[in-house]
PDB file of N, CA and C in Angstrom:
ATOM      1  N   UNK A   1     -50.045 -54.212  76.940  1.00  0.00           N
ATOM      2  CA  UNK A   1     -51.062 -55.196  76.601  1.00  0.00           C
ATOM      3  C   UNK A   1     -50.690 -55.870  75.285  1.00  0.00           C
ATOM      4  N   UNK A   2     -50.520 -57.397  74.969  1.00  0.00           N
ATOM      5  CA  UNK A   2     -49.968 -58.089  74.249  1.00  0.00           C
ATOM      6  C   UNK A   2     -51.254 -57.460  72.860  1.00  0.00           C
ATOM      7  N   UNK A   3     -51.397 -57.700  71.670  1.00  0.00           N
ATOM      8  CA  UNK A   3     -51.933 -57.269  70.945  1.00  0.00           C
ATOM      9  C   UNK A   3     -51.976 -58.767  70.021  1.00  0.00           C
ATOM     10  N   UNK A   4     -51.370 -59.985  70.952  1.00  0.00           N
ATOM     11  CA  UNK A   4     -51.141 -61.309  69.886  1.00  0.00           C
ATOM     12  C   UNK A   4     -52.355 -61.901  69.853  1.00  0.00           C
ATOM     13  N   UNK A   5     -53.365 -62.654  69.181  1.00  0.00           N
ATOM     14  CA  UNK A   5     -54.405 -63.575  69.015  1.00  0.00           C
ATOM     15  C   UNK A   5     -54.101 -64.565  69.713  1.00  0.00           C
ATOM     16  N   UNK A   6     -55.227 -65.328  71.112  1.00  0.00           N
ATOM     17  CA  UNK A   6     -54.521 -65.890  72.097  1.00  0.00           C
ATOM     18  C   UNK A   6     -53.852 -67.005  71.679  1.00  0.00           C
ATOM     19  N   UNK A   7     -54.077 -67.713  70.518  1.00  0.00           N
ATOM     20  CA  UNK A   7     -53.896 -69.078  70.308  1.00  0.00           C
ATOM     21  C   UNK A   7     -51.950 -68.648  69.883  1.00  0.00           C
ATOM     22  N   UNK A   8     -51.793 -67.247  69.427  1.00  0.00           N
ATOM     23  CA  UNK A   8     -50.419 -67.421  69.374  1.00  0.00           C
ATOM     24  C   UNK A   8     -50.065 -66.893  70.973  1.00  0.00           C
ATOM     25  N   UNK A   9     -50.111 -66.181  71.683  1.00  0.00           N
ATOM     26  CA  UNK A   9     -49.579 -66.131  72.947  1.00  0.00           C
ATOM     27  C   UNK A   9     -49.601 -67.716  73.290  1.00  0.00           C
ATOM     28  N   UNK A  10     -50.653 -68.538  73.427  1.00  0.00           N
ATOM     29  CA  UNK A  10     -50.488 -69.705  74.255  1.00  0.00           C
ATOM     30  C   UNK A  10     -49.218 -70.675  73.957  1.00  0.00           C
ATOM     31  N   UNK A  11     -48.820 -70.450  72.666  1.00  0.00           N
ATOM     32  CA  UNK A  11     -47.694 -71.217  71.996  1.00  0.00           C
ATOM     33  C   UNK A  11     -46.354 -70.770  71.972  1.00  0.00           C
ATOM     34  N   UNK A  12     -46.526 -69.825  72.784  1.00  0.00           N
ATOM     35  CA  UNK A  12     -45.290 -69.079  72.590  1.00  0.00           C
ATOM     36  C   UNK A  12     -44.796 -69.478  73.965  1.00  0.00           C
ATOM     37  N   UNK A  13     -43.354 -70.125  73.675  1.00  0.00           N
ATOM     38  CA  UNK A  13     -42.632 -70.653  75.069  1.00  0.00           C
ATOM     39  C   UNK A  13     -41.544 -70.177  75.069  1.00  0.00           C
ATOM     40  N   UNK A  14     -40.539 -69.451  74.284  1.00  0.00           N
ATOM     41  CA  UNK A  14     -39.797 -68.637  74.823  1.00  0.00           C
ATOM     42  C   UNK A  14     -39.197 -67.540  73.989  1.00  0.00           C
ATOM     43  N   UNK A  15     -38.396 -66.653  73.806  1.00  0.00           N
ATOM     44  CA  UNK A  15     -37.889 -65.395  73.398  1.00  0.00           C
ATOM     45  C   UNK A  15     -36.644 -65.490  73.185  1.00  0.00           C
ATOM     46  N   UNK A  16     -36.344 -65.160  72.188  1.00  0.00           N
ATOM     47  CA  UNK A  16     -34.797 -65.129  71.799  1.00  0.00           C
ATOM     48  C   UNK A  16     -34.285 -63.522  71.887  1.00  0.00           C
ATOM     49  N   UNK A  17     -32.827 -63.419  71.962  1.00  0.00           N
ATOM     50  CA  UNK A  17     -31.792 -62.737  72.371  1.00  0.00           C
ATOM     51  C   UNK A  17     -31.222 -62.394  71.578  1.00  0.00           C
ATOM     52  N   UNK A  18     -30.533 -60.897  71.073  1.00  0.00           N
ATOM     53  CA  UNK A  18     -29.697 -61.224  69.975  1.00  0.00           C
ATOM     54  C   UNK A  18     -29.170 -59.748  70.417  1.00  0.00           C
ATOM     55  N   UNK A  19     -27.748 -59.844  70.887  1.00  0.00           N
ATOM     56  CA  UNK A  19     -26.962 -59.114  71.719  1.00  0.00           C
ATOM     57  C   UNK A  19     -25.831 -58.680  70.986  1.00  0.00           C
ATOM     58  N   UNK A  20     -25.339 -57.269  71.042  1.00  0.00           N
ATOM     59  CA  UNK A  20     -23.736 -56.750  70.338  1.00  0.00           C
ATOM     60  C   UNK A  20     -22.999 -56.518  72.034  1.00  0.00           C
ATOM     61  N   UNK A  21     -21.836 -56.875  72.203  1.00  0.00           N
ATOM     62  CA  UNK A  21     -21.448 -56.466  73.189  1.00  0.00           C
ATOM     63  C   UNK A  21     -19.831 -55.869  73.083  1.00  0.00           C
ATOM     64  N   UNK A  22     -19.928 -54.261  73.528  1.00  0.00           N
ATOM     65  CA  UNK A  22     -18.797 -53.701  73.089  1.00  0.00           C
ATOM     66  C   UNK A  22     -17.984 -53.532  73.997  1.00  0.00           C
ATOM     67  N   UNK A  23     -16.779 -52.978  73.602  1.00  0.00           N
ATOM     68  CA  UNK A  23     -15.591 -52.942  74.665  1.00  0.00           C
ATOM     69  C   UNK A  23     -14.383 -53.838  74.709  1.00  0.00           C
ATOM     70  N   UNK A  24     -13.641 -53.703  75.597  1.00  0.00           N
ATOM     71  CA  UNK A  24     -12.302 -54.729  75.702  1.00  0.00           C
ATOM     72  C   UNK A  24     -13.264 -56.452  75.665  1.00  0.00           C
ATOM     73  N   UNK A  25     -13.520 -56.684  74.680  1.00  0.00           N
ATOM     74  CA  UNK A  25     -14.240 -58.385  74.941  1.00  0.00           C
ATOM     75  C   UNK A  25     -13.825 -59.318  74.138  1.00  0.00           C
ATOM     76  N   UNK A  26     -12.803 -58.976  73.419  1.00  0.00           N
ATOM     77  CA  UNK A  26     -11.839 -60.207  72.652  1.00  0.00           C
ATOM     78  C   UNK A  26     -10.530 -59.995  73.694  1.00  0.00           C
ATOM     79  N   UNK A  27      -9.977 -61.792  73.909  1.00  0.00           N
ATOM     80  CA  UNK A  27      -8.834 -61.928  74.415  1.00  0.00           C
ATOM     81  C   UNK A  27      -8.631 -61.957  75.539  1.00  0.00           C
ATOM     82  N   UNK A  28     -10.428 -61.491  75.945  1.00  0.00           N
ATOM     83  CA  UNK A  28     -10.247 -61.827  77.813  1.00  0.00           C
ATOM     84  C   UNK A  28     -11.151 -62.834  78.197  1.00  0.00           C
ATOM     85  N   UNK A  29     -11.213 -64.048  77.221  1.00  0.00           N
ATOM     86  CA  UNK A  29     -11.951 -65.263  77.680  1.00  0.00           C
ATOM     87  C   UNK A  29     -13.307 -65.312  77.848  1.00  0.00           C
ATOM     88  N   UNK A  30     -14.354 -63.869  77.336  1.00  0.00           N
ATOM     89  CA  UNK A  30     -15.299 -63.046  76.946  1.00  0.00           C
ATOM     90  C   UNK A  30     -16.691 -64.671  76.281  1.00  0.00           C
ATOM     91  N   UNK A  31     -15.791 -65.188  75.475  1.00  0.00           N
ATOM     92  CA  UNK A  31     -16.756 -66.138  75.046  1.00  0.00           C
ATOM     93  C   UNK A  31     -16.543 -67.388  75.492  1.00  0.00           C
ATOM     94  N   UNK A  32     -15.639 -67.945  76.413  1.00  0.00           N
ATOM     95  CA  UNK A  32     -15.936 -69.252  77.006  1.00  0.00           C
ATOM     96  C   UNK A  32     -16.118 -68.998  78.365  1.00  0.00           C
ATOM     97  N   UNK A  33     -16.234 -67.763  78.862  1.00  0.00           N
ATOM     98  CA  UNK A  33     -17.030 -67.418  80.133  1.00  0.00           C
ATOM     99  C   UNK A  33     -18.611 -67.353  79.495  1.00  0.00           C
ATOM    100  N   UNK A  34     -19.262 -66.529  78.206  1.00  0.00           N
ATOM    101  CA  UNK A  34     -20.643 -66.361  78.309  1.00  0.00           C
ATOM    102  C   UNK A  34     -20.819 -67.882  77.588  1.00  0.00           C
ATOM    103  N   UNK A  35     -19.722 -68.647  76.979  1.00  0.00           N
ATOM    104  CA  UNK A  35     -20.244 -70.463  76.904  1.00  0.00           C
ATOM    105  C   UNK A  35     -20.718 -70.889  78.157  1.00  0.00           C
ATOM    106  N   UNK A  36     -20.113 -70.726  79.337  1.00  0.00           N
ATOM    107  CA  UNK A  36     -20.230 -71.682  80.737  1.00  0.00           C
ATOM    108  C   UNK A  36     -21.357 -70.991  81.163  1.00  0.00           C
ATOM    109  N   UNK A  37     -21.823 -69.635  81.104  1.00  0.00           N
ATOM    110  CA  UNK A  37     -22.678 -68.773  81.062  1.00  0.00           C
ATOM    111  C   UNK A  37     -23.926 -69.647  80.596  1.00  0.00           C
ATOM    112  N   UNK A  38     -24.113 -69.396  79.345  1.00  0.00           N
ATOM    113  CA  UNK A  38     -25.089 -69.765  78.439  1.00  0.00           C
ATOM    114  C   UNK A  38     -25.636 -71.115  78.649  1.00  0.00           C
ATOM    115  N   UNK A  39     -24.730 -72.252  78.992  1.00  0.00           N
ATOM    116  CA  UNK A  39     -25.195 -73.340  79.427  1.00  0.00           C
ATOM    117  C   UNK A  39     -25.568 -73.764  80.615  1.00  0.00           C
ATOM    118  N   UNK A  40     -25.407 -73.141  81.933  1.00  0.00           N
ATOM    119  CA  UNK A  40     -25.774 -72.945  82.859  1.00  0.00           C
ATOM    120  C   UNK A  40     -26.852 -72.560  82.865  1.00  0.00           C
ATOM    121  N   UNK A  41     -27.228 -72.122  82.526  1.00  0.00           N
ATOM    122  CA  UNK A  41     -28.399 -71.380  82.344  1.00  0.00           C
ATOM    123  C   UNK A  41     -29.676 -72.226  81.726  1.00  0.00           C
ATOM    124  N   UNK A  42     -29.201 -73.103  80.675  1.00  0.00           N
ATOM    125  CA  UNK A  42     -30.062 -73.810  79.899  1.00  0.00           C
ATOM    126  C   UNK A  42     -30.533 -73.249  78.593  1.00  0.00           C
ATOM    127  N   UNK A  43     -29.349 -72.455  78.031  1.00  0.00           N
ATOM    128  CA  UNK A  43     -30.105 -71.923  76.702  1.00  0.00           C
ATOM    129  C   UNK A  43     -29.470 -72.709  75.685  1.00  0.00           C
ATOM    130  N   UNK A  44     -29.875 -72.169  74.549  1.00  0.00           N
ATOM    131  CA  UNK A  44     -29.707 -72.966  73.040  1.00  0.00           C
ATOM    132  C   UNK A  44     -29.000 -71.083  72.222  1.00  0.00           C
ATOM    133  N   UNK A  45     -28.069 -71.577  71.804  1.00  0.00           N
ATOM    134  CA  UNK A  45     -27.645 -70.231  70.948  1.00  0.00           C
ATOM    135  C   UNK A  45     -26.311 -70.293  71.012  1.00  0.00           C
ATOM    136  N   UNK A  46     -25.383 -69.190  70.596  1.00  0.00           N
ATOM    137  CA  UNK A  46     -24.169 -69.003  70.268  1.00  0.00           C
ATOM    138  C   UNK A  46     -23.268 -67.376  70.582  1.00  0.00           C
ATOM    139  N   UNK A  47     -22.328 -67.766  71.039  1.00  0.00           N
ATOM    140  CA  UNK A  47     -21.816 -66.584  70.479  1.00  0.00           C
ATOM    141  C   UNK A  47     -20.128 -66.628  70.015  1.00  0.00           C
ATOM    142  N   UNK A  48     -20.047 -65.766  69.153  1.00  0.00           N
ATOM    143  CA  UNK A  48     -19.091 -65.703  68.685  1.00  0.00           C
ATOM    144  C   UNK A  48     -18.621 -63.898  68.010  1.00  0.00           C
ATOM    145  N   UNK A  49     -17.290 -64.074  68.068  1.00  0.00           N
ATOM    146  CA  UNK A  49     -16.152 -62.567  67.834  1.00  0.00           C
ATOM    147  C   UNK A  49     -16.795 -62.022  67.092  1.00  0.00           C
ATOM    148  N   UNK A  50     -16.823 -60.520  66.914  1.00  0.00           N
ATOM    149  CA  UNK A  50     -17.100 -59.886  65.195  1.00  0.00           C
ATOM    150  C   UNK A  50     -15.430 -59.368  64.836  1.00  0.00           C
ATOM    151  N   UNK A  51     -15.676 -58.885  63.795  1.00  0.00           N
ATOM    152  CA  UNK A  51     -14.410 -58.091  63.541  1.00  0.00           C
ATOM    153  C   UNK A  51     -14.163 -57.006  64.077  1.00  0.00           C
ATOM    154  N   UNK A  52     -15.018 -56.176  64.194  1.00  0.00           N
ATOM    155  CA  UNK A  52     -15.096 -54.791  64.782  1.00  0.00           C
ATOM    156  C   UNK A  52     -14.965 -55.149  66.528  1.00  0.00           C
ATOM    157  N   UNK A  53     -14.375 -56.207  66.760  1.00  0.00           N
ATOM    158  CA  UNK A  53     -13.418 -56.150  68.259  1.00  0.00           C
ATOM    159  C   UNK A  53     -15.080 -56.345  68.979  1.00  0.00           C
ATOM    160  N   UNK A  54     -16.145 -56.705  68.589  1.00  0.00           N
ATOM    161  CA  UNK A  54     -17.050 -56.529  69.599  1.00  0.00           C
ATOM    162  C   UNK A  54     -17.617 -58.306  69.575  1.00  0.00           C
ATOM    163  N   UNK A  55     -18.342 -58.981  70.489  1.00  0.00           N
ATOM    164  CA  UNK A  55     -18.702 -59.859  70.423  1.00  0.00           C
ATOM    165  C   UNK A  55     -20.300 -60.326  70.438  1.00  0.00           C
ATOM    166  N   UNK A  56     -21.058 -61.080  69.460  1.00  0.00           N
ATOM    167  CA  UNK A  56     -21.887 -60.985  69.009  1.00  0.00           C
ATOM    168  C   UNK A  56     -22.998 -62.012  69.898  1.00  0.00           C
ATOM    169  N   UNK A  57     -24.142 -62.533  70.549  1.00  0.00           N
ATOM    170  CA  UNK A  57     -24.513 -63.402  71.125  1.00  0.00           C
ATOM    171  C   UNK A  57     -26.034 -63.263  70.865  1.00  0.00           C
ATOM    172  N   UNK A  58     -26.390 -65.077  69.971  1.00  0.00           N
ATOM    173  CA  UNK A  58     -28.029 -64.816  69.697  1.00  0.00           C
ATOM    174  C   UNK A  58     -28.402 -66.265  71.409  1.00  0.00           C
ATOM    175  N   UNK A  59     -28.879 -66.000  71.744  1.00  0.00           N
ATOM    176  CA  UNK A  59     -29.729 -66.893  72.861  1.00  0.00           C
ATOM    177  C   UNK A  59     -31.599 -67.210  72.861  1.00  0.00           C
ATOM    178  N   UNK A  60     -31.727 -68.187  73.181  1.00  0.00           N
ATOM    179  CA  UNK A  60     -33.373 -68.537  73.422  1.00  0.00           C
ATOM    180  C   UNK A  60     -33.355 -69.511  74.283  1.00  0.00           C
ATOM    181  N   UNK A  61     -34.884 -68.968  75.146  1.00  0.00           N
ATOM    182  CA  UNK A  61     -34.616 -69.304  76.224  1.00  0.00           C
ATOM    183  C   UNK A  61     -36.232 -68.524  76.819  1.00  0.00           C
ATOM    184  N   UNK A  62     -36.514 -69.306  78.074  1.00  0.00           N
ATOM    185  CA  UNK A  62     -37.427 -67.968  78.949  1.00  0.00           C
ATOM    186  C   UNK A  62     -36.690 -66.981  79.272  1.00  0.00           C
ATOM    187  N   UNK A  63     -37.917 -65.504  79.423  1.00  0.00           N
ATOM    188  CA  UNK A  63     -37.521 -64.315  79.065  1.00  0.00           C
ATOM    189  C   UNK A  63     -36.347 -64.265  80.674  1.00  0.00           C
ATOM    190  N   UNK A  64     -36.878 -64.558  81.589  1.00  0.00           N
ATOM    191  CA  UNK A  64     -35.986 -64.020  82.783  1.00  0.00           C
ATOM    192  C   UNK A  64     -34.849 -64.783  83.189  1.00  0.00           C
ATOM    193  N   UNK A  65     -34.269 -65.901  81.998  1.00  0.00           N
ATOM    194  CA  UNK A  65     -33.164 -66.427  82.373  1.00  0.00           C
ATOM    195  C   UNK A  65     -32.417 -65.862  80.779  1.00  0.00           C
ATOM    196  N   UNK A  66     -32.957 -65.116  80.027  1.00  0.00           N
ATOM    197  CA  UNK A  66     -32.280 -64.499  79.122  1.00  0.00           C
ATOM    198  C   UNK A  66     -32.260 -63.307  80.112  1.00  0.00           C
ATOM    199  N   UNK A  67     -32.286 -62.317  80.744  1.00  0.00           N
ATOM    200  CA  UNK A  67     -32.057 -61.499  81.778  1.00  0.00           C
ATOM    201  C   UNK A  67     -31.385 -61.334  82.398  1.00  0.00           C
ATOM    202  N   UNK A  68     -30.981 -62.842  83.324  1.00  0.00           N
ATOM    203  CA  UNK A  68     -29.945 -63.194  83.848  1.00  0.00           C
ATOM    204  C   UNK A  68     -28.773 -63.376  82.580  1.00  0.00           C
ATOM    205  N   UNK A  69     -28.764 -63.660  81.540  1.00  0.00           N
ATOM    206  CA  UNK A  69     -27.621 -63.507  80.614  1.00  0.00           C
ATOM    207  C   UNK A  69     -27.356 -62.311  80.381  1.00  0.00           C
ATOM    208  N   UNK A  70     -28.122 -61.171  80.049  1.00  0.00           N
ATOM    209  CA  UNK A  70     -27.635 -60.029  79.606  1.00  0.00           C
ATOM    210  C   UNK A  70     -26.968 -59.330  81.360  1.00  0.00           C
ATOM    211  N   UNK A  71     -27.064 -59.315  82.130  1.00  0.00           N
ATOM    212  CA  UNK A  71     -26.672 -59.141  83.193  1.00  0.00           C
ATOM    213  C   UNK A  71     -25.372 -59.390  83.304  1.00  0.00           C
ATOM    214  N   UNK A  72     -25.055 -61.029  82.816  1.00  0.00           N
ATOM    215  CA  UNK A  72     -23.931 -61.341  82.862  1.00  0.00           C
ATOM    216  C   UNK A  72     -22.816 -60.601  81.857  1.00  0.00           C
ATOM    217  N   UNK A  73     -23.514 -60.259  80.699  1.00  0.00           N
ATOM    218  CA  UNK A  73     -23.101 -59.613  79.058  1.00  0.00           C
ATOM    219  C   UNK A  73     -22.681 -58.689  79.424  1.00  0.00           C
ATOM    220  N   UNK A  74     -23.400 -57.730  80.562  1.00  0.00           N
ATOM    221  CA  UNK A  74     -22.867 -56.241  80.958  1.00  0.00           C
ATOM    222  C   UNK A  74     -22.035 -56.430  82.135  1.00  0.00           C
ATOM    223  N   UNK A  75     -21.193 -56.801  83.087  1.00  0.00           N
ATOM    224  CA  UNK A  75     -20.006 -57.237  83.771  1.00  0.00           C
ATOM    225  C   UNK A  75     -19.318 -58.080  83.124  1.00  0.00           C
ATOM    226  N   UNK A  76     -19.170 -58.958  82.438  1.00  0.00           N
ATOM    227  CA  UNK A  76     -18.048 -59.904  81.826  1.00  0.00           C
ATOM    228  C   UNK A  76     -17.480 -60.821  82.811  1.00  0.00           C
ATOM    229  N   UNK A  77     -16.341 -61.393  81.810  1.00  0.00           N
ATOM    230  CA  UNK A  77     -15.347 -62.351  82.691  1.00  0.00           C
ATOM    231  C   UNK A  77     -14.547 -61.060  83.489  1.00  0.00           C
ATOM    232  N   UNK A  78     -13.658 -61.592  84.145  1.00  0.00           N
ATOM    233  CA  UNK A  78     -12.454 -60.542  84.829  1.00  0.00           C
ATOM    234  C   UNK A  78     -11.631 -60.421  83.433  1.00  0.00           C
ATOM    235  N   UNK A  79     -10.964 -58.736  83.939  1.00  0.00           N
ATOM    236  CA  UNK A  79     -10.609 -58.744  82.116  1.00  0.00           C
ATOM    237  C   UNK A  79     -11.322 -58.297  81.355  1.00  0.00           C
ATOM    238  N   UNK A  80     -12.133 -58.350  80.909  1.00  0.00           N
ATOM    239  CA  UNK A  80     -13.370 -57.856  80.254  1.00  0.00           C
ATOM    240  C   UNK A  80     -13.602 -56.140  81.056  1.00  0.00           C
ATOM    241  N   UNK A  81     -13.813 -55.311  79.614  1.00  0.00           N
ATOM    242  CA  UNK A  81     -14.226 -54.159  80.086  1.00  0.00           C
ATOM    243  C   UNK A  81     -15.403 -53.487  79.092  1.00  0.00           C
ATOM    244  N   UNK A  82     -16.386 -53.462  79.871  1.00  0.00           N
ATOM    245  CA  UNK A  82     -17.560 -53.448  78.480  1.00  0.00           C
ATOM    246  C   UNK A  82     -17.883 -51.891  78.519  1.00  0.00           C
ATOM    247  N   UNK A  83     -18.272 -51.626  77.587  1.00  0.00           N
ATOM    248  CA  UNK A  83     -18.806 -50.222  77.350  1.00  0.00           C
ATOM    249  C   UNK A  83     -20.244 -50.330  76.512  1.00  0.00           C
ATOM    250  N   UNK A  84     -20.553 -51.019  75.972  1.00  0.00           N
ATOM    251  CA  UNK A  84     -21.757 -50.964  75.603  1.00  0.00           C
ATOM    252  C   UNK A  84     -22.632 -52.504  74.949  1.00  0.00           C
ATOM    253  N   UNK A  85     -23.634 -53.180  76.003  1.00  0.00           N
ATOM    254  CA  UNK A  85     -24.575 -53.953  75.285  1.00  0.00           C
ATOM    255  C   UNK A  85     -25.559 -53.343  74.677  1.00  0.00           C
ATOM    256  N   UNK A  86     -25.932 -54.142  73.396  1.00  0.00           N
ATOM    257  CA  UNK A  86     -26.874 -53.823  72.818  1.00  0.00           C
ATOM    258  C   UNK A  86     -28.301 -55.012  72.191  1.00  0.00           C
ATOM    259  N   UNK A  87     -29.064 -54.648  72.689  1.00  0.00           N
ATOM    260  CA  UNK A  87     -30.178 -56.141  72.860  1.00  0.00           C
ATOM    261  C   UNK A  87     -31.661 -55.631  71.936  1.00  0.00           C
ATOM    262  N   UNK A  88     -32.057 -56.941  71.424  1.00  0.00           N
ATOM    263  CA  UNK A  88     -32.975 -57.141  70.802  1.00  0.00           C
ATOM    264  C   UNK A  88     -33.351 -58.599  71.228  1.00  0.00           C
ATOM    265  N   UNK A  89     -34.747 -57.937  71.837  1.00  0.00           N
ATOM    266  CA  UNK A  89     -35.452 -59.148  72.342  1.00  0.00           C
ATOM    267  C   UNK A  89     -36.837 -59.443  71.043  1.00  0.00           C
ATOM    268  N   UNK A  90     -37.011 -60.856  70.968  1.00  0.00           N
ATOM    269  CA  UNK A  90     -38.017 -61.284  70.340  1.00  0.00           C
ATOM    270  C   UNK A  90     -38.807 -62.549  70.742  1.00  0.00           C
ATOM    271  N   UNK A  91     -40.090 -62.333  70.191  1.00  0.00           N
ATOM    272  CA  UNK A  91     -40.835 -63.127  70.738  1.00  0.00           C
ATOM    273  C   UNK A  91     -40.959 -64.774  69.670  1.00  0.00           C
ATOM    274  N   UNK A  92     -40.613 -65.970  69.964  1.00  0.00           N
ATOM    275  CA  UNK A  92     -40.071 -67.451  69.325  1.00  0.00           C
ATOM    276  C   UNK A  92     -41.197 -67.792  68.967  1.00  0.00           C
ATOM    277  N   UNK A  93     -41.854 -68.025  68.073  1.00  0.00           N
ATOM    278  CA  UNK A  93     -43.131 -68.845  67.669  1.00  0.00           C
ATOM    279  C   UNK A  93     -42.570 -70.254  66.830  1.00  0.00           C
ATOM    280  N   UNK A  94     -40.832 -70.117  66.571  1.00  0.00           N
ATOM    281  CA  UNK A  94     -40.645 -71.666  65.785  1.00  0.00           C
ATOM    282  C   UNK A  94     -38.527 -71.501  66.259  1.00  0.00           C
ATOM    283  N   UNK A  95     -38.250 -72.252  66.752  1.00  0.00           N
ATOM    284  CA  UNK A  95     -37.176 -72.474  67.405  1.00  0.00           C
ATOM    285  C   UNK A  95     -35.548 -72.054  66.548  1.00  0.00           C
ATOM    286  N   UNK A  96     -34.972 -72.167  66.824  1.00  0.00           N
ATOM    287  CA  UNK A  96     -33.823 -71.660  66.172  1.00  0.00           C
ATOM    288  C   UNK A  96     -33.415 -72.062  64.764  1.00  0.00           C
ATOM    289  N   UNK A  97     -33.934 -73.574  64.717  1.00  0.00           N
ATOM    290  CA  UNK A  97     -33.935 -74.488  63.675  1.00  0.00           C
ATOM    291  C   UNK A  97     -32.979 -75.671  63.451  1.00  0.00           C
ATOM    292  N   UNK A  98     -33.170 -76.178  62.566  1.00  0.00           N
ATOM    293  CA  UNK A  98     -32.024 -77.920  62.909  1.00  0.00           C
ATOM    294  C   UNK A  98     -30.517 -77.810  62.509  1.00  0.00           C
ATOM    295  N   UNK A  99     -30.519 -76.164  61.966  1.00  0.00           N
ATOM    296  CA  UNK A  99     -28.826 -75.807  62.170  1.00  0.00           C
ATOM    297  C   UNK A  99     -28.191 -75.360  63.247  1.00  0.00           C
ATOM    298  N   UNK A 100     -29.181 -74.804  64.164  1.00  0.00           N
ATOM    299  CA  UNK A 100     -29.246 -74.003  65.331  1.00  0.00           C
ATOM    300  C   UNK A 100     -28.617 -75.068  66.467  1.00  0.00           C
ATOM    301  N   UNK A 101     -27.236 -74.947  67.437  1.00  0.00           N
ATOM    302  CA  UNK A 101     -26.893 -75.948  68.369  1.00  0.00           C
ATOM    303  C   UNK A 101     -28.117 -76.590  69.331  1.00  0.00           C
ATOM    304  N   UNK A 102     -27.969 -77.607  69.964  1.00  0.00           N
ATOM    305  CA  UNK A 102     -28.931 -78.334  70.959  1.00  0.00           C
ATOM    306  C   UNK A 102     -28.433 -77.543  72.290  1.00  0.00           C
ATOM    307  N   UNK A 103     -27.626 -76.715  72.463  1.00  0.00           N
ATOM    308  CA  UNK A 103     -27.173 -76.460  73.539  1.00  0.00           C
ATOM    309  C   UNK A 103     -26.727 -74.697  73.192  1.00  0.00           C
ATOM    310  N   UNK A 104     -25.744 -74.744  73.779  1.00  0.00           N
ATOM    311  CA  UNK A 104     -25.008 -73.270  73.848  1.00  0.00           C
ATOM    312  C   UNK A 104     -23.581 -73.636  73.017  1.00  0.00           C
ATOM    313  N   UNK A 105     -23.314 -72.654  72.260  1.00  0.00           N
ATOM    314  CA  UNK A 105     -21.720 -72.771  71.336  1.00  0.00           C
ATOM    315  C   UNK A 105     -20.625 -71.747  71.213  1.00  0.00           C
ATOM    316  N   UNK A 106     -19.965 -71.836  70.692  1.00  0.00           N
ATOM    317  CA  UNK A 106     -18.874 -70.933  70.286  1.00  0.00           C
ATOM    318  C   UNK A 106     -18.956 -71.441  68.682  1.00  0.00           C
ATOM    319  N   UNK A 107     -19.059 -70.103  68.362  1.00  0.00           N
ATOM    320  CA  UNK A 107     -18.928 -70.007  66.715  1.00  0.00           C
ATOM    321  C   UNK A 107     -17.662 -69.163  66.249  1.00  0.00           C
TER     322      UNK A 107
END
């Protein structure tokens, strides 16, 4: 049971994503598969490499086509061998912001 005051539930249009994804996911095309991914889809967000060999992905979006992304996050491109996503979902009351891409990116 939501515990939000309705006037913020009513304003609330979508949920952001903010994903670690571990395993073989640098060097196997990991981020311009979840680019073609991400925009397909219709989200606004990014992802890009960490150092620690894992790849990092914030998304917003409605909750069940961020769903369908993490889905995609845990199988990969071919090549890709994941061993562990890790997700934090949140609820958007003010949008990514005017640094934030109009679309989906590679950072």
């Amino acid at each position: 049971m939501s515990r939000l005051p309705p006037e913020a539930r009513s304003s609330t249009t979508s949920e952001r994503l903010h994903a670690r994804v571990r395993g073989r996911v640098q060097g196997v095309g990991f981020r311009a598969a979840t680019l073609r991914e991400g925009r397909g889809l219709g989200l606004r967000g990014w992802v890009r490499n960490l150092p620690d060999g894992g790849v990092e992905v914030l998304a917003e979006g409605p909750r069940a086509t961020l769903d369908a992304l993490v889905a995609f996050l845990r199988r990969g491109p071919r090549g890709a061998h994941i061993s562990n996503v890790d997700t934090v979902f949140e609820t958007v009351f003010e949008p990514l912001g005017p640094e934030s891409p109009p679309s989906f990116e590679i950072r």
